[in-house]
PDB file of N, CA and C in Angstrom:
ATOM      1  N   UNK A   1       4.096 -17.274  -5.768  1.00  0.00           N
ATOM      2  CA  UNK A   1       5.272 -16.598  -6.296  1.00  0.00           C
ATOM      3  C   UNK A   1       6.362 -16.536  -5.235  1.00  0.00           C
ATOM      4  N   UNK A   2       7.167 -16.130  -5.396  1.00  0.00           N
ATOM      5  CA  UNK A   2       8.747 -15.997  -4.593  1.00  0.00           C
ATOM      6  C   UNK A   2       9.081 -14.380  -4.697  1.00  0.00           C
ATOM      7  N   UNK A   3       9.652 -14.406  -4.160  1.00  0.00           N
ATOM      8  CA  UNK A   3      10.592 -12.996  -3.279  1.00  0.00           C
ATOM      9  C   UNK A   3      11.701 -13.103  -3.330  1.00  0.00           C
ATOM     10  N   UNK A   4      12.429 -12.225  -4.350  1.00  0.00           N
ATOM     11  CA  UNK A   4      14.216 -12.711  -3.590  1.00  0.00           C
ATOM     12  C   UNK A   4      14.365 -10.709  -3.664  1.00  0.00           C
ATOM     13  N   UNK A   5      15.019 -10.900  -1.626  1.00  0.00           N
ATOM     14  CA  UNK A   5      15.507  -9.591  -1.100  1.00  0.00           C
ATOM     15  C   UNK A   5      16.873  -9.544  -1.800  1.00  0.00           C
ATOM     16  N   UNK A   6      17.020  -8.036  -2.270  1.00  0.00           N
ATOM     17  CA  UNK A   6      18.783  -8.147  -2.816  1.00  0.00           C
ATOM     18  C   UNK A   6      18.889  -6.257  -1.860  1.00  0.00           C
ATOM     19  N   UNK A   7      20.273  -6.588  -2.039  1.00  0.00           N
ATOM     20  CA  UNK A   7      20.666  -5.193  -2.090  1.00  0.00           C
ATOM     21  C   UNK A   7      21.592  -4.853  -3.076  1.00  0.00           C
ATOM     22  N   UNK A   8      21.325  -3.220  -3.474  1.00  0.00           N
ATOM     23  CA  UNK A   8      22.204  -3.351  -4.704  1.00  0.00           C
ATOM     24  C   UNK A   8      23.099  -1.794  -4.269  1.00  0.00           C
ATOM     25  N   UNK A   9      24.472  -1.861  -4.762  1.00  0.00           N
ATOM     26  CA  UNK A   9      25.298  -0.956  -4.491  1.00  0.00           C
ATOM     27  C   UNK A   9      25.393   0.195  -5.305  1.00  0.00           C
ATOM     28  N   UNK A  10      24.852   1.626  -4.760  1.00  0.00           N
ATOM     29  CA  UNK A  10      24.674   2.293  -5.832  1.00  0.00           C
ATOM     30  C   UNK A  10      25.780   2.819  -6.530  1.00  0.00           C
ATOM     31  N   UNK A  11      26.409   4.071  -7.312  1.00  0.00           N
ATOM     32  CA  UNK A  11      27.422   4.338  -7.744  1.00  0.00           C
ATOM     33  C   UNK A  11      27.828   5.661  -6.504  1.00  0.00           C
ATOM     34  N   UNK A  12      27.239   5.833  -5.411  1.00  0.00           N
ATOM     35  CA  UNK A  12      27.851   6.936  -4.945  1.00  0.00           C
ATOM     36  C   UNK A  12      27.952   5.768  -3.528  1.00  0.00           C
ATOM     37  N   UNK A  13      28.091   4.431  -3.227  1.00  0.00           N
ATOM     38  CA  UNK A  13      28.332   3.690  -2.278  1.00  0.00           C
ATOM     39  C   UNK A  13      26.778   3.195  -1.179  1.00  0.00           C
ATOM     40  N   UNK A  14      25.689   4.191  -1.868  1.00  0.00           N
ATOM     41  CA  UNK A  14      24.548   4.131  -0.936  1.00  0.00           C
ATOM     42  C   UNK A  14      24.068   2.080  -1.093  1.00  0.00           C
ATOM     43  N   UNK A  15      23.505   1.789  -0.462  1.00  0.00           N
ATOM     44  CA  UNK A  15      22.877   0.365  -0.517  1.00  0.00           C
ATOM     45  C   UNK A  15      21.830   0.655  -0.348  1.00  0.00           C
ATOM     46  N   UNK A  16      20.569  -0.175  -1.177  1.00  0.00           N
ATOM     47  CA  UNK A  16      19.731  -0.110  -1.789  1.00  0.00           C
ATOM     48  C   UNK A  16      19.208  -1.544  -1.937  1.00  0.00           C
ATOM     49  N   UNK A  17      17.630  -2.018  -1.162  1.00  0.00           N
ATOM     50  CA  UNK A  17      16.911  -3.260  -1.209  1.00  0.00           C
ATOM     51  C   UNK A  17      16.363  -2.873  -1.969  1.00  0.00           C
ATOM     52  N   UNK A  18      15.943  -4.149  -2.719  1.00  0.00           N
ATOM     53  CA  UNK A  18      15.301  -4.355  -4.137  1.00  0.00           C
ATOM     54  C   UNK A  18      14.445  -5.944  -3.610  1.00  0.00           C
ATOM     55  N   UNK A  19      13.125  -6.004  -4.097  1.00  0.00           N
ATOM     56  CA  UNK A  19      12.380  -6.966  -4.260  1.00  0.00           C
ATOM     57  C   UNK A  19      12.476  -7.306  -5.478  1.00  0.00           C
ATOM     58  N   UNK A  20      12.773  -8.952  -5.973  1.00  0.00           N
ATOM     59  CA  UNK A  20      12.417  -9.306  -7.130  1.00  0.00           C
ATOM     60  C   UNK A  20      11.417 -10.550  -7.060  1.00  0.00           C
ATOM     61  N   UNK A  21      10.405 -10.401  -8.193  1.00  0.00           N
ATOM     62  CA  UNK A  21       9.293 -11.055  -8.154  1.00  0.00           C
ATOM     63  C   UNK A  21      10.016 -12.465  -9.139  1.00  0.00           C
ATOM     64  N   UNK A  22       9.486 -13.850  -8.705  1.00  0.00           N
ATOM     65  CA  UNK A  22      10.365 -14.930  -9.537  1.00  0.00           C
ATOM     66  C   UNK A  22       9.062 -15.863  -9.317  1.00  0.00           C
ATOM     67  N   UNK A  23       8.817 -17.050 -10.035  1.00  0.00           N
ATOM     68  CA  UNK A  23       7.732 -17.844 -10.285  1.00  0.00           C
ATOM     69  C   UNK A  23       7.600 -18.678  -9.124  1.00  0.00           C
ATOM     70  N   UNK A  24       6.799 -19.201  -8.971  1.00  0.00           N
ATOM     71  CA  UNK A  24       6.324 -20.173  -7.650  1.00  0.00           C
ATOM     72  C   UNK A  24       7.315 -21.403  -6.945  1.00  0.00           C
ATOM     73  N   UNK A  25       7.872 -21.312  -6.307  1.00  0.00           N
ATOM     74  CA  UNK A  25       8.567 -22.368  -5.780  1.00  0.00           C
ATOM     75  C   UNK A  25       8.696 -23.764  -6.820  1.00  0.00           C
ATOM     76  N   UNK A  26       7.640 -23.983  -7.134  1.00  0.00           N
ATOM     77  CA  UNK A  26       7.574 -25.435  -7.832  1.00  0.00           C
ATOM     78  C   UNK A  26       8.262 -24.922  -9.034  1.00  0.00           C
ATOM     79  N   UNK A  27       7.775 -24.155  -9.775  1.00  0.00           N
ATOM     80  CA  UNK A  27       8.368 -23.616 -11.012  1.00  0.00           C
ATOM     81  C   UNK A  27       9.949 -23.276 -10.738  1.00  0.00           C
ATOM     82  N   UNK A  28      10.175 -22.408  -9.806  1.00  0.00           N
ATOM     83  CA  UNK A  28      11.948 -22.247  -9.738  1.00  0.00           C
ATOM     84  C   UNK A  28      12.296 -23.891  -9.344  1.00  0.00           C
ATOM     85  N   UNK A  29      11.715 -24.824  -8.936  1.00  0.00           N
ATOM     86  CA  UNK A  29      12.719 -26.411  -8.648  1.00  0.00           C
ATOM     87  C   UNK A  29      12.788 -26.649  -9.988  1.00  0.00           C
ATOM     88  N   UNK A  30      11.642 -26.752 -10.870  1.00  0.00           N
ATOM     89  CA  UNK A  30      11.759 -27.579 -12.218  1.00  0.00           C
ATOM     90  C   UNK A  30      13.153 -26.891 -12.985  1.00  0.00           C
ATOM     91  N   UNK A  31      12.637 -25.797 -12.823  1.00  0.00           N
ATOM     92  CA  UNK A  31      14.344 -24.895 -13.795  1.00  0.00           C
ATOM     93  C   UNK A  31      15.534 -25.184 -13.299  1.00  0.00           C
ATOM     94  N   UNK A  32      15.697 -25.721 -11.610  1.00  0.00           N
ATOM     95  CA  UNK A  32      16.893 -25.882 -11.325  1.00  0.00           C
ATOM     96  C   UNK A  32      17.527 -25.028 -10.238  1.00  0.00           C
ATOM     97  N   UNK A  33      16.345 -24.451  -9.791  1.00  0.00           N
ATOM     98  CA  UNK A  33      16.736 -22.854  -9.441  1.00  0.00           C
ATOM     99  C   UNK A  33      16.098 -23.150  -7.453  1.00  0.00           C
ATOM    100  N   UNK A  34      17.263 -23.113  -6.592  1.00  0.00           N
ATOM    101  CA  UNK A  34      16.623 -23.926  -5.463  1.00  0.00           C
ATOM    102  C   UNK A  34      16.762 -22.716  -4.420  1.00  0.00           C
ATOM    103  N   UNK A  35      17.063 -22.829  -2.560  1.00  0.00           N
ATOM    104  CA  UNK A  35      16.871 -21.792  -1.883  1.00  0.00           C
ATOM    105  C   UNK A  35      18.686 -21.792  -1.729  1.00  0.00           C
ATOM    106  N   UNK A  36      19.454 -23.063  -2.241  1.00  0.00           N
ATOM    107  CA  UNK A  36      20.690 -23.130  -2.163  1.00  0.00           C
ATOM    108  C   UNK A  36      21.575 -23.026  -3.343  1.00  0.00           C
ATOM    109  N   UNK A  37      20.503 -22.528  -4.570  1.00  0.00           N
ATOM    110  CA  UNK A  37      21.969 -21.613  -6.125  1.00  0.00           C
ATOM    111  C   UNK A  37      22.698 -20.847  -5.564  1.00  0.00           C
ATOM    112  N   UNK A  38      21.661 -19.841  -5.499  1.00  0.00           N
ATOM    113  CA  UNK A  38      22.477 -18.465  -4.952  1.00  0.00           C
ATOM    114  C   UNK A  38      23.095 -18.081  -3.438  1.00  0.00           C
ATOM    115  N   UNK A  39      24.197 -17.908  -3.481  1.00  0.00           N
ATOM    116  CA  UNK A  39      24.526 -17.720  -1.760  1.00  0.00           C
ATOM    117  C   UNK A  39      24.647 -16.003  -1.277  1.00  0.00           C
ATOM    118  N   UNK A  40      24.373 -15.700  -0.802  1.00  0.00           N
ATOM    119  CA  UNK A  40      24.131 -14.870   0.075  1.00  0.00           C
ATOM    120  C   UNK A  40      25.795 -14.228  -0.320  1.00  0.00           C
ATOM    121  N   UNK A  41      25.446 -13.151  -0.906  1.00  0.00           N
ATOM    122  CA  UNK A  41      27.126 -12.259  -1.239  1.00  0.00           C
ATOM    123  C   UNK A  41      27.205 -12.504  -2.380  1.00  0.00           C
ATOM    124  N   UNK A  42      26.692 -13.278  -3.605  1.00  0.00           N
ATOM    125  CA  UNK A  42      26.614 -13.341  -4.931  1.00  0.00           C
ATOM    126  C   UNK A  42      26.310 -12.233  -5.318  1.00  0.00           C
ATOM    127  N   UNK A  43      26.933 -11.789  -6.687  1.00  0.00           N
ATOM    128  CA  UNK A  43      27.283 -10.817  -7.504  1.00  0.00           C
ATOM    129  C   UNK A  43      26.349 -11.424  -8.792  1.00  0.00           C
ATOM    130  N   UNK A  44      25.318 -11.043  -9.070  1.00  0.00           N
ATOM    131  CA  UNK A  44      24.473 -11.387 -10.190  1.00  0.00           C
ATOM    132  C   UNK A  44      24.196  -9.992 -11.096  1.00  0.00           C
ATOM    133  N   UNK A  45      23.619  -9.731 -12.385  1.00  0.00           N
ATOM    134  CA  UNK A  45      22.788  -9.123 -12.977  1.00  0.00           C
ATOM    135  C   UNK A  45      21.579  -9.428 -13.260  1.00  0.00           C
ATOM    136  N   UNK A  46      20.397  -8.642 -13.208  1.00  0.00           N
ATOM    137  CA  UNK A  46      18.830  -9.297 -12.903  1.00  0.00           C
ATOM    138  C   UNK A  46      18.517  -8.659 -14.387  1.00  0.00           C
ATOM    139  N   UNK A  47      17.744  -9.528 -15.269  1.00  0.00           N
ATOM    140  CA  UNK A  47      16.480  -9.052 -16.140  1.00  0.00           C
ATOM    141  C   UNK A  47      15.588  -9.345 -15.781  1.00  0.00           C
ATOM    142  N   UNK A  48      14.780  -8.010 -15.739  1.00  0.00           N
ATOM    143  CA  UNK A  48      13.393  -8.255 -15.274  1.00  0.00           C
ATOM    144  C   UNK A  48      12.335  -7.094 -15.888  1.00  0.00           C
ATOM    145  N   UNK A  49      11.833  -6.395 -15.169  1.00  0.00           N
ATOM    146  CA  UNK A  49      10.499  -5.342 -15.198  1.00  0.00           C
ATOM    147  C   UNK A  49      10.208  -4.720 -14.271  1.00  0.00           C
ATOM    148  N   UNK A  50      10.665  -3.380 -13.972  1.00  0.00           N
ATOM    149  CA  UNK A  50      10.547  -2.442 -12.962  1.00  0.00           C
ATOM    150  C   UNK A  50       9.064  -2.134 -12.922  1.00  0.00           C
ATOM    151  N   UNK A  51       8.270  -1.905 -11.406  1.00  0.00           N
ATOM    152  CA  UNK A  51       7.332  -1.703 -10.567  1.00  0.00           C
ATOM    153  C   UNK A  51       7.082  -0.609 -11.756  1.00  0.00           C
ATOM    154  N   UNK A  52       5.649  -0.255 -12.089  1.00  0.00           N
ATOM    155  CA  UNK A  52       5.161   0.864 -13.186  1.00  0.00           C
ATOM    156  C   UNK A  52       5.640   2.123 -12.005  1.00  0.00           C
ATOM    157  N   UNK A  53       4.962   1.549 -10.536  1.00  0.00           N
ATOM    158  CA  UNK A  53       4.893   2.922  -9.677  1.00  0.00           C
ATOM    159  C   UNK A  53       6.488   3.546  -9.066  1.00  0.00           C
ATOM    160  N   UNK A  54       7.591   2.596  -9.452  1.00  0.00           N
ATOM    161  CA  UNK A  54       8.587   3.248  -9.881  1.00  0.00           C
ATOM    162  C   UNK A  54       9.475   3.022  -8.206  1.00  0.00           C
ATOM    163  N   UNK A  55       8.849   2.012  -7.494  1.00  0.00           N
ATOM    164  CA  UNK A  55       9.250   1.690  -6.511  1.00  0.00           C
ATOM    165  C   UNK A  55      10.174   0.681  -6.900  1.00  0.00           C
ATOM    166  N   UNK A  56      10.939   0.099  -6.102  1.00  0.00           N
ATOM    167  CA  UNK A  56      11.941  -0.755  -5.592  1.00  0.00           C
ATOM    168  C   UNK A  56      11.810  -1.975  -6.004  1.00  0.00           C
ATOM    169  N   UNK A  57      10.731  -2.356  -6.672  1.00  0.00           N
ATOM    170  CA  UNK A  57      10.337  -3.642  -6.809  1.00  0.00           C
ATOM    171  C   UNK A  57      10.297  -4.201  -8.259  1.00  0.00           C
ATOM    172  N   UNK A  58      10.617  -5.464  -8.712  1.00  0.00           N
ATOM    173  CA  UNK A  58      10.516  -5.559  -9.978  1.00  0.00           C
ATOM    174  C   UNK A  58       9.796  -7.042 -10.322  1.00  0.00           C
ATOM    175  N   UNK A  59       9.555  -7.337 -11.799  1.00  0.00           N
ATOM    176  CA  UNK A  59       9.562  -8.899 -12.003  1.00  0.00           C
ATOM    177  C   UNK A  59      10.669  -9.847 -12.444  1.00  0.00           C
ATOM    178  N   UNK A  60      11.308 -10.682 -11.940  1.00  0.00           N
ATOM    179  CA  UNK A  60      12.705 -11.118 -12.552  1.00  0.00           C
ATOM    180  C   UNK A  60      12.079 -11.923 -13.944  1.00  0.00           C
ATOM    181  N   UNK A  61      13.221 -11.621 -14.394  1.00  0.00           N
ATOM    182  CA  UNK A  61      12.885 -12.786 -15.598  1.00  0.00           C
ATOM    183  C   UNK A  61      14.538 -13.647 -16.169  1.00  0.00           C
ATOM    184  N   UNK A  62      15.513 -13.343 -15.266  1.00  0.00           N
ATOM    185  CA  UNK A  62      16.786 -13.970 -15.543  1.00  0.00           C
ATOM    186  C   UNK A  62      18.015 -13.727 -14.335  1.00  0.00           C
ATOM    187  N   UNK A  63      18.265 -14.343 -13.499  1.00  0.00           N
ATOM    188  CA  UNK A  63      19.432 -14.250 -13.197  1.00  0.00           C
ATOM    189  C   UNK A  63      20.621 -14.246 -13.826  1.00  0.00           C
ATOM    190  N   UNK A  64      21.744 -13.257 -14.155  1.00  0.00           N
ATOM    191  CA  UNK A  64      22.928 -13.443 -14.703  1.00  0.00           C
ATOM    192  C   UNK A  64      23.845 -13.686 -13.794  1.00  0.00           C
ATOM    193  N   UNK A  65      24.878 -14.791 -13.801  1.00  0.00           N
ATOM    194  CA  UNK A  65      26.279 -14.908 -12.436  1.00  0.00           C
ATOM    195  C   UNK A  65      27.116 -14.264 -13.400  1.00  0.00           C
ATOM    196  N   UNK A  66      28.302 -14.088 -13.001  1.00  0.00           N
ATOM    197  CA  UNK A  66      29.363 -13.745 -13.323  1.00  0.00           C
ATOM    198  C   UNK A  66      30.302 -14.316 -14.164  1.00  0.00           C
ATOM    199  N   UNK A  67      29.752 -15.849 -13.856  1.00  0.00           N
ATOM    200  CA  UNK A  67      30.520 -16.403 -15.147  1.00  0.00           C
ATOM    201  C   UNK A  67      29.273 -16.598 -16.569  1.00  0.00           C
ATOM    202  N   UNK A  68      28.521 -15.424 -16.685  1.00  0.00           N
ATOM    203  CA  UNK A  68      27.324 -15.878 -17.713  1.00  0.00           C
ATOM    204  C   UNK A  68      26.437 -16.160 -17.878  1.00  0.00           C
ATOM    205  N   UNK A  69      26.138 -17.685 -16.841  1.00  0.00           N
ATOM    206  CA  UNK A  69      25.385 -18.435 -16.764  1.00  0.00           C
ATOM    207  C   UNK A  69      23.727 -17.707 -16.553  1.00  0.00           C
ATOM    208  N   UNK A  70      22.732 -18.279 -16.910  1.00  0.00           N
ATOM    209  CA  UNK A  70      21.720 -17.776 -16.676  1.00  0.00           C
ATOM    210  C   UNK A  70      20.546 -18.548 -15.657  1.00  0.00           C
ATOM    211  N   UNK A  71      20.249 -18.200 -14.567  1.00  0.00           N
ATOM    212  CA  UNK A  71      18.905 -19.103 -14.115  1.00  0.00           C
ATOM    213  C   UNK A  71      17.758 -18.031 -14.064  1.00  0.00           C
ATOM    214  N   UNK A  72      16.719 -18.894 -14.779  1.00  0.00           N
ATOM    215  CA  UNK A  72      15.768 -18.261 -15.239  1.00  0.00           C
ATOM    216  C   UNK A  72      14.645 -18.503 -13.832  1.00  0.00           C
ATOM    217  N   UNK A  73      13.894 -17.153 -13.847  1.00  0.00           N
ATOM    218  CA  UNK A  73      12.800 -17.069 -12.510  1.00  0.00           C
ATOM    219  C   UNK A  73      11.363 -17.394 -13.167  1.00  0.00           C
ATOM    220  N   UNK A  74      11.168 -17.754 -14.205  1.00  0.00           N
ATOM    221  CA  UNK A  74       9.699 -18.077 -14.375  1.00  0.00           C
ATOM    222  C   UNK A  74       9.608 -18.683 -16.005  1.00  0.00           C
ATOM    223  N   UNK A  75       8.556 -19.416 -15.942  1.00  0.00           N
ATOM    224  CA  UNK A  75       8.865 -20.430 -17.068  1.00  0.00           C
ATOM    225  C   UNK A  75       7.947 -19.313 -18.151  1.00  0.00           C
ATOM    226  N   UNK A  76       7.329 -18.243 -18.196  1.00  0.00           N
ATOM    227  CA  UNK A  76       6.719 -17.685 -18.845  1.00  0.00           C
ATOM    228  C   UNK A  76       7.807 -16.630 -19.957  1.00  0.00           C
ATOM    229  N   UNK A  77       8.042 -17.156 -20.889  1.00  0.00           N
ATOM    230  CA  UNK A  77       8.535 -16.052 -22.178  1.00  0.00           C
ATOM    231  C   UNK A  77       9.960 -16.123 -21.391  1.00  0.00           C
ATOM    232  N   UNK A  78      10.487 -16.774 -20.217  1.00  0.00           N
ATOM    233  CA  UNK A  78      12.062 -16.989 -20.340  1.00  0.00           C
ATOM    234  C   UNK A  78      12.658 -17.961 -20.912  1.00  0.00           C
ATOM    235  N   UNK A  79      12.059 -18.890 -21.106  1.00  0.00           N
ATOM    236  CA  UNK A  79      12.782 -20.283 -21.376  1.00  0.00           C
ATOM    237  C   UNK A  79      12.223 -20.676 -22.974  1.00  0.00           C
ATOM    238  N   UNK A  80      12.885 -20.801 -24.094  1.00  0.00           N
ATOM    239  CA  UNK A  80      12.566 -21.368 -25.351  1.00  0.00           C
ATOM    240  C   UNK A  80      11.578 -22.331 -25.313  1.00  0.00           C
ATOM    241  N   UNK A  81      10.670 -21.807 -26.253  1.00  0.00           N
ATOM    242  CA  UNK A  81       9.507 -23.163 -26.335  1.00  0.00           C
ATOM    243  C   UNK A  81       8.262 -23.163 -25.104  1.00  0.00           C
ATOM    244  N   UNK A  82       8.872 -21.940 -24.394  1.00  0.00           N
ATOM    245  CA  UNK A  82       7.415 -21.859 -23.175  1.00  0.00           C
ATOM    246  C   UNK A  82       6.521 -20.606 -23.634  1.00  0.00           C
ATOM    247  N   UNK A  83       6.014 -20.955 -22.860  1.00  0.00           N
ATOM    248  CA  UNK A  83       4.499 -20.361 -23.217  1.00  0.00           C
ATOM    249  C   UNK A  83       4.544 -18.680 -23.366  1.00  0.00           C
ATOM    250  N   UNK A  84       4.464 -17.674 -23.925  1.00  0.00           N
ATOM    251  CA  UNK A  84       4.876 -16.370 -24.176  1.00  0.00           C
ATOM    252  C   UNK A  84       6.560 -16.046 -24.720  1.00  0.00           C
ATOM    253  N   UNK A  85       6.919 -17.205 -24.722  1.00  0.00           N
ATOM    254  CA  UNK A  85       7.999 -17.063 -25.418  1.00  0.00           C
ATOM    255  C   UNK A  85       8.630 -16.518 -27.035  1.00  0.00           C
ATOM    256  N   UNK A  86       9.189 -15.476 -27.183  1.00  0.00           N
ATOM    257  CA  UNK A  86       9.682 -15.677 -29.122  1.00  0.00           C
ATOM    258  C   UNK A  86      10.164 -16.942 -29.701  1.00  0.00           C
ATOM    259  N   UNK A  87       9.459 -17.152 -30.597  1.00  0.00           N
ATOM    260  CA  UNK A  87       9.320 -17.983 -32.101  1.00  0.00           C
ATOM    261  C   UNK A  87      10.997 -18.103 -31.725  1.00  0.00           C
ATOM    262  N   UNK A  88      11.788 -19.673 -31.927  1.00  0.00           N
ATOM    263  CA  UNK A  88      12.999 -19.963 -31.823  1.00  0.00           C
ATOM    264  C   UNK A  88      13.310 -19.680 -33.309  1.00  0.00           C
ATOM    265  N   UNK A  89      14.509 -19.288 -33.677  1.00  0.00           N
ATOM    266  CA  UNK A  89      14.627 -18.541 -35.388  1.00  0.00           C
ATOM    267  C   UNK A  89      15.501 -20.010 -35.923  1.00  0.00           C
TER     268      UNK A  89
END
């Protein structure tokens, strides 16, 4: 699996590291998703799955950029047609 360190800006200015959990190296190349997408100072929104124990840590399941775009962290139930995925309508 992969690790991506973020920090996130809270609403009273505090900064705040966050672990996000993303699929195995091989799995983020096939999606497209390399150590050079994201640069360092990117402004993203994460879907994922917060730690049950309510810590800092989560599972990603989508990068959002700013212009929309989505790169997905694991081929499981993110990507149409993969494996735990919803029925395409």
């Amino acid at each position: 699996h992969s690790w991506f360190h973020i920090n996130v800006k809270e609403p009273d200015g505090k900064v705040t590291e966050w672990m996000i959990e993303g699929g195995s190296p091989n799995t983020l190349i096939r999606l497209g998703v390399t150590k050079y997408t994201v640069k360092i100072g990117t402004e993203l929104t994460i879907e994922g799955y917060q730690a049950k124990e309510g810590t800092n840590k989560a599972v990603g399941r989508n990068f959002i950029l700013a212009d929309g775009s989505r790169l997905f962290l694991s081929l499981n139930g993110s990507v149409p047609g993969s494996p735990g995925a919803p029925p395409e309508k």
